[in-house]
C-alpha atoms as a PDB file:
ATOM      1  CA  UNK A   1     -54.375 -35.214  -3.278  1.00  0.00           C
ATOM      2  CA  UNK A   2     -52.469 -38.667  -2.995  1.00  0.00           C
ATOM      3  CA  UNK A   3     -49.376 -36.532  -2.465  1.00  0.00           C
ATOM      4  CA  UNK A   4     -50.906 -35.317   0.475  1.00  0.00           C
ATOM      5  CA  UNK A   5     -52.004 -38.475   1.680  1.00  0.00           C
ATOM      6  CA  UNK A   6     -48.519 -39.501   1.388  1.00  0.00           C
ATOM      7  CA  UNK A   7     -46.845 -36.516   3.217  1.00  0.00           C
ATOM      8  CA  UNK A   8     -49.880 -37.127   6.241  1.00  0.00           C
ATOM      9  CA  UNK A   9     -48.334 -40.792   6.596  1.00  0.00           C
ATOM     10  CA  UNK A  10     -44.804 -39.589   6.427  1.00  0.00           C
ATOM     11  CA  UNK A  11     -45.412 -37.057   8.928  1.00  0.00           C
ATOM     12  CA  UNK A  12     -47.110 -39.881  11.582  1.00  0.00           C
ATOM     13  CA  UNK A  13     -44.539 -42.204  11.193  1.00  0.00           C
ATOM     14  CA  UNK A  14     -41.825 -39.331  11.772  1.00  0.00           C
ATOM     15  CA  UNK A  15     -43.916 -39.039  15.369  1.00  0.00           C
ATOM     16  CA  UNK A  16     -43.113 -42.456  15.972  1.00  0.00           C
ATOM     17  CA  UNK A  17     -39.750 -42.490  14.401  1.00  0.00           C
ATOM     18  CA  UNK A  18     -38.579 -39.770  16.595  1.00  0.00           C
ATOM     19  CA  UNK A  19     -38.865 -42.027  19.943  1.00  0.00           C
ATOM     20  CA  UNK A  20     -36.871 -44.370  18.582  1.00  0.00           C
ATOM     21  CA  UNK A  21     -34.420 -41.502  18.009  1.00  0.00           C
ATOM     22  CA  UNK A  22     -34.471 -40.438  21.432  1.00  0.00           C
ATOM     23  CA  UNK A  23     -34.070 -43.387  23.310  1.00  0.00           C
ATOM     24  CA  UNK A  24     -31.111 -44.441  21.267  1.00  0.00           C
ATOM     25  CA  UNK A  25     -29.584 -41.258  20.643  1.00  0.00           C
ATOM     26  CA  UNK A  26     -29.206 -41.581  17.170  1.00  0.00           C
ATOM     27  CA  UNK A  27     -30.656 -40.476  13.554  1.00  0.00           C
ATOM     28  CA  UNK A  28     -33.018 -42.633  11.873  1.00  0.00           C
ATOM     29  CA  UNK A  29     -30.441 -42.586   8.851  1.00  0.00           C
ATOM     30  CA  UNK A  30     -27.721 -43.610  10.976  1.00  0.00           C
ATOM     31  CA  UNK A  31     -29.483 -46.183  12.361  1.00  0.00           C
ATOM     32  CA  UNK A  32     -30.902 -47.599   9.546  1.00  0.00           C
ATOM     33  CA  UNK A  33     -27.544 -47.935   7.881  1.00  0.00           C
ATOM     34  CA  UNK A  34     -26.293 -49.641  11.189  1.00  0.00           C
ATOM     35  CA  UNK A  35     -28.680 -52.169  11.582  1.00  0.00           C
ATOM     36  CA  UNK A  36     -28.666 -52.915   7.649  1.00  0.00           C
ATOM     37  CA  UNK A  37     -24.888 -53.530   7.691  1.00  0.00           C
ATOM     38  CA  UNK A  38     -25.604 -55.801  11.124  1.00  0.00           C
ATOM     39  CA  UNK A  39     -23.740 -53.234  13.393  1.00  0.00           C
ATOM     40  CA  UNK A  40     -26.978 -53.483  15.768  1.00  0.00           C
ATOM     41  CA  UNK A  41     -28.583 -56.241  16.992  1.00  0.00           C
ATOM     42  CA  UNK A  42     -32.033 -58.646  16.760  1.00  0.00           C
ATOM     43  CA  UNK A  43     -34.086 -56.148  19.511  1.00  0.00           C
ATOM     44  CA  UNK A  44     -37.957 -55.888  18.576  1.00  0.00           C
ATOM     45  CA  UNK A  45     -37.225 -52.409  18.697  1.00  0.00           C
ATOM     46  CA  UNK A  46     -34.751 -52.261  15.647  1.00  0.00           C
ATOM     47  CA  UNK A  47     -37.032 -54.324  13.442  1.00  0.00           C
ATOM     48  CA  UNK A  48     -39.708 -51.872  14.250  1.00  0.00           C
ATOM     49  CA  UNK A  49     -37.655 -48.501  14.127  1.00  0.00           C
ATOM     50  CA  UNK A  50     -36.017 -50.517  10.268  1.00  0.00           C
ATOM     51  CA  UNK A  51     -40.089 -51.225   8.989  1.00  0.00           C
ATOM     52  CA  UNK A  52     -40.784 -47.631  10.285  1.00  0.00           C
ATOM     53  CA  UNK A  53     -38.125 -46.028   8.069  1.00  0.00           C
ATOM     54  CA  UNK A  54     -38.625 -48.312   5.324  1.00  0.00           C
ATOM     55  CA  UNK A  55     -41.997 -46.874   4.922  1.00  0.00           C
ATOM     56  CA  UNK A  56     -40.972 -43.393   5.159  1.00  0.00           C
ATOM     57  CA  UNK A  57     -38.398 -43.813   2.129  1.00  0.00           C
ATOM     58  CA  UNK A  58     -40.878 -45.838  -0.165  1.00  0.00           C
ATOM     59  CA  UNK A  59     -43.805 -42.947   0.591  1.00  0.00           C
ATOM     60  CA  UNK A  60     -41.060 -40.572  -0.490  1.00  0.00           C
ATOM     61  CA  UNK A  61     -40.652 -42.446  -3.412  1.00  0.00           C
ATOM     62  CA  UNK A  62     -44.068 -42.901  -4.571  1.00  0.00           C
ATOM     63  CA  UNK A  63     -44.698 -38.767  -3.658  1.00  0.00           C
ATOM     64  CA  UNK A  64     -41.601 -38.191  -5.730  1.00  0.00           C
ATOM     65  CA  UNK A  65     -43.379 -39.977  -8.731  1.00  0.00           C
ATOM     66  CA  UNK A  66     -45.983 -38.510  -8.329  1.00  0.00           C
ATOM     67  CA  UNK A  67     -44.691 -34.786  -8.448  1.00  0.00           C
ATOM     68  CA  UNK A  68     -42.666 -35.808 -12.183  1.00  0.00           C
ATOM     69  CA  UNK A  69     -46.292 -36.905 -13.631  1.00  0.00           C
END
């Protein structure tokens, strides 16, 4: 059941994560590794789009765990 709740979140967030995609023509992967090695630059929207992604990988995580108990 907490998998699930964790695949529902990931899900949402990929929603939002996809606009960000869109506008700026890129992957969220690609972008993420941009903006982490400073390629990119202080916009609202890249701290948002990073915190977005961040969540996605740590709920991936946690499912992951999960699925080895």
């Amino acid at each position: 059941m907490e998998t699930a709740k964790y695949r529902d979140s990931i899900d949402q967030i990929n929603c939002e994560l996809e606009k960000f995609e869109t506008t700026y023509k890129m992957s969220s992967d690609q972008f993420y590794q941009k903006f982490e090695a400073g390629e990119l630059g202080d916009d609202e929207d890249f701290f948002e789009w990073s915190g977005l992604y961040e969540n996605v990988l740590l709920y991936k995580k946690k499912g992951e765990r999960l699925n080895r108990r």
